[in-house]
C-alpha atoms as a PDB file:
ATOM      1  CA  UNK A   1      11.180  22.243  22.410  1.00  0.00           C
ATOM      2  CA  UNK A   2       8.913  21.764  19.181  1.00  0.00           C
ATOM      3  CA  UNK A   3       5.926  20.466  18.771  1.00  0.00           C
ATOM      4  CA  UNK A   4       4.880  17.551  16.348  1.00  0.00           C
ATOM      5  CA  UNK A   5       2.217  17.506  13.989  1.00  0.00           C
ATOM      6  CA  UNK A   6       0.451  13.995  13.079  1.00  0.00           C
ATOM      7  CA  UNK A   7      -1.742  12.921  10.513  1.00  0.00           C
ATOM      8  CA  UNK A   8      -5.235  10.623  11.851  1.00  0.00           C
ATOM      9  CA  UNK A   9      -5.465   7.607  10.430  1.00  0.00           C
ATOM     10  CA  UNK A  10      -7.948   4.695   9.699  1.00  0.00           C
ATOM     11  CA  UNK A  11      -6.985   1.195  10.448  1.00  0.00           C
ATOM     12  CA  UNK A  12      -7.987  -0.385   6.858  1.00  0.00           C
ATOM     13  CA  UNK A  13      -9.816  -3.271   7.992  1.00  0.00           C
ATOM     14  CA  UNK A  14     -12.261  -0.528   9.291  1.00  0.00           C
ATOM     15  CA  UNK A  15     -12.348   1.087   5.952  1.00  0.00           C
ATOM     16  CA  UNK A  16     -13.168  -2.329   4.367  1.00  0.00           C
ATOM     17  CA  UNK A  17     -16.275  -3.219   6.507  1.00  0.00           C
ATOM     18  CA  UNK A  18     -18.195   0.005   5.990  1.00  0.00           C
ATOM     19  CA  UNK A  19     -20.538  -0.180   3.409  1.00  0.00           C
ATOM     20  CA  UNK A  20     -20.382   1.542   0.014  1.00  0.00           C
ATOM     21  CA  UNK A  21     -21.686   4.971   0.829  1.00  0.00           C
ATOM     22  CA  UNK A  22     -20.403   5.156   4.137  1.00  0.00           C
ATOM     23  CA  UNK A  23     -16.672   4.321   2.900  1.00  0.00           C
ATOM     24  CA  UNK A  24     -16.813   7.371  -0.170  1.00  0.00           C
ATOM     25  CA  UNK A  25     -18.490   9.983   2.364  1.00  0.00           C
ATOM     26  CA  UNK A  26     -15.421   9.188   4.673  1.00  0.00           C
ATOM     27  CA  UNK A  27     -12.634   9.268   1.954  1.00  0.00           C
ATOM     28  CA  UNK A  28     -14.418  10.816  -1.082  1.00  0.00           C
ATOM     29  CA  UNK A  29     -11.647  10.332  -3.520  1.00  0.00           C
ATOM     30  CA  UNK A  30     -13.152   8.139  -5.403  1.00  0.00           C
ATOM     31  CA  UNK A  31     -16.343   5.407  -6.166  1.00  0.00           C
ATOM     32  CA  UNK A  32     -17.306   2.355  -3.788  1.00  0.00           C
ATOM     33  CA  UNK A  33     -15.367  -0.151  -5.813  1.00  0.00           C
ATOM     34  CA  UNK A  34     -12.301   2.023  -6.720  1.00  0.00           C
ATOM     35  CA  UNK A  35     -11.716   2.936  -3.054  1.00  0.00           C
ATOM     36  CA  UNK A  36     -12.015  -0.925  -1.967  1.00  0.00           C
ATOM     37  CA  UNK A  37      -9.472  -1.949  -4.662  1.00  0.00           C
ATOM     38  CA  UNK A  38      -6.711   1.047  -3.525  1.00  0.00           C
ATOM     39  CA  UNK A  39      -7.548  -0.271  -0.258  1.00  0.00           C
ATOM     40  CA  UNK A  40      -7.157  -4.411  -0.679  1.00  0.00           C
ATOM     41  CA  UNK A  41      -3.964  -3.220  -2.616  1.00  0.00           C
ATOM     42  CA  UNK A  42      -2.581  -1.217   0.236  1.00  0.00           C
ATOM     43  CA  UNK A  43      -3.209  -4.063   2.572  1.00  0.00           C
ATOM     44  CA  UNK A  44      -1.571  -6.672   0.479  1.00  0.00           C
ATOM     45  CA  UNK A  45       1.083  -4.358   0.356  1.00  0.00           C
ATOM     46  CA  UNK A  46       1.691  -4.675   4.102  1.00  0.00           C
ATOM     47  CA  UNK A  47      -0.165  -1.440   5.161  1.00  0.00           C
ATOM     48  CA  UNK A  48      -2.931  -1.904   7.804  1.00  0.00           C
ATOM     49  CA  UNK A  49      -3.996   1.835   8.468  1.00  0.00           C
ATOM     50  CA  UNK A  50      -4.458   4.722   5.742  1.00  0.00           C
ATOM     51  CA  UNK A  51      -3.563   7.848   6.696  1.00  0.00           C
ATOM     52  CA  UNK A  52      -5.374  11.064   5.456  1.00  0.00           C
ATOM     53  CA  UNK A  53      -3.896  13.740   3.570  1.00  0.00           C
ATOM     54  CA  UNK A  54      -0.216  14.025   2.286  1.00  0.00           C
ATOM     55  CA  UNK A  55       1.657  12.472   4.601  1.00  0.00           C
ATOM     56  CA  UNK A  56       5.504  11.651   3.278  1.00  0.00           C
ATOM     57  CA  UNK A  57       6.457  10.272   6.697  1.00  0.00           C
ATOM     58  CA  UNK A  58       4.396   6.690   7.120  1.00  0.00           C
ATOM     59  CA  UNK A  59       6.029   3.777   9.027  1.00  0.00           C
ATOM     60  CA  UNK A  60       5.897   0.199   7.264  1.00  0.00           C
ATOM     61  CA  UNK A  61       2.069  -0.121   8.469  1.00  0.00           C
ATOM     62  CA  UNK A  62       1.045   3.305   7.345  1.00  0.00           C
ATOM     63  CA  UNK A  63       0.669   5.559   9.938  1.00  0.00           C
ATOM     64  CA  UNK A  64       2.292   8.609  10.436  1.00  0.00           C
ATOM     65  CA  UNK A  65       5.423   8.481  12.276  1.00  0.00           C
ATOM     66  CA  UNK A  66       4.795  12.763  13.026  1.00  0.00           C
ATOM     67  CA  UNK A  67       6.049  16.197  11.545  1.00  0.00           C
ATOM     68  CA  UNK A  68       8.029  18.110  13.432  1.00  0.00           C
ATOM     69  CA  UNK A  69       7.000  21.779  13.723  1.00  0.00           C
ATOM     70  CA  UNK A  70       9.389  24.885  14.033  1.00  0.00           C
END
């Protein structure tokens, strides 16, 4: 049997309450303000975590749903 690879996540209400520096030294793709915008977007799109990296297998809320390995 394979194994299954997952991506961590962060619920995005977390995200939101961190202040400014604390939220770009955890994602650091991007300024204070830009991050909180991607962020309020993905929520109001439904999403309540965000998952790191470049993850092409999120469920409806965001989170990865796994990877199976070979």
């Amino acid at each position: 049997m394979g194994t299954t690879k997952y991506h961590i996540h962060v619920p995005i209400a977390t995200l939101l309450a961190m202040p400014g520096g604390e939220l770009t030294g955890t994602l650091s793709s991007g300024t204070g303000p830009e991050l909180r915008a991607m962020l309020v977007c993905m929520q109001a799109a439904g999403k309540a975590a965000f998952t790191g990296g470049d993850c092409d297998r999120q469920d409806r809320k965001g989170i990865c749903r796994g990877h199976p390995q070979e």
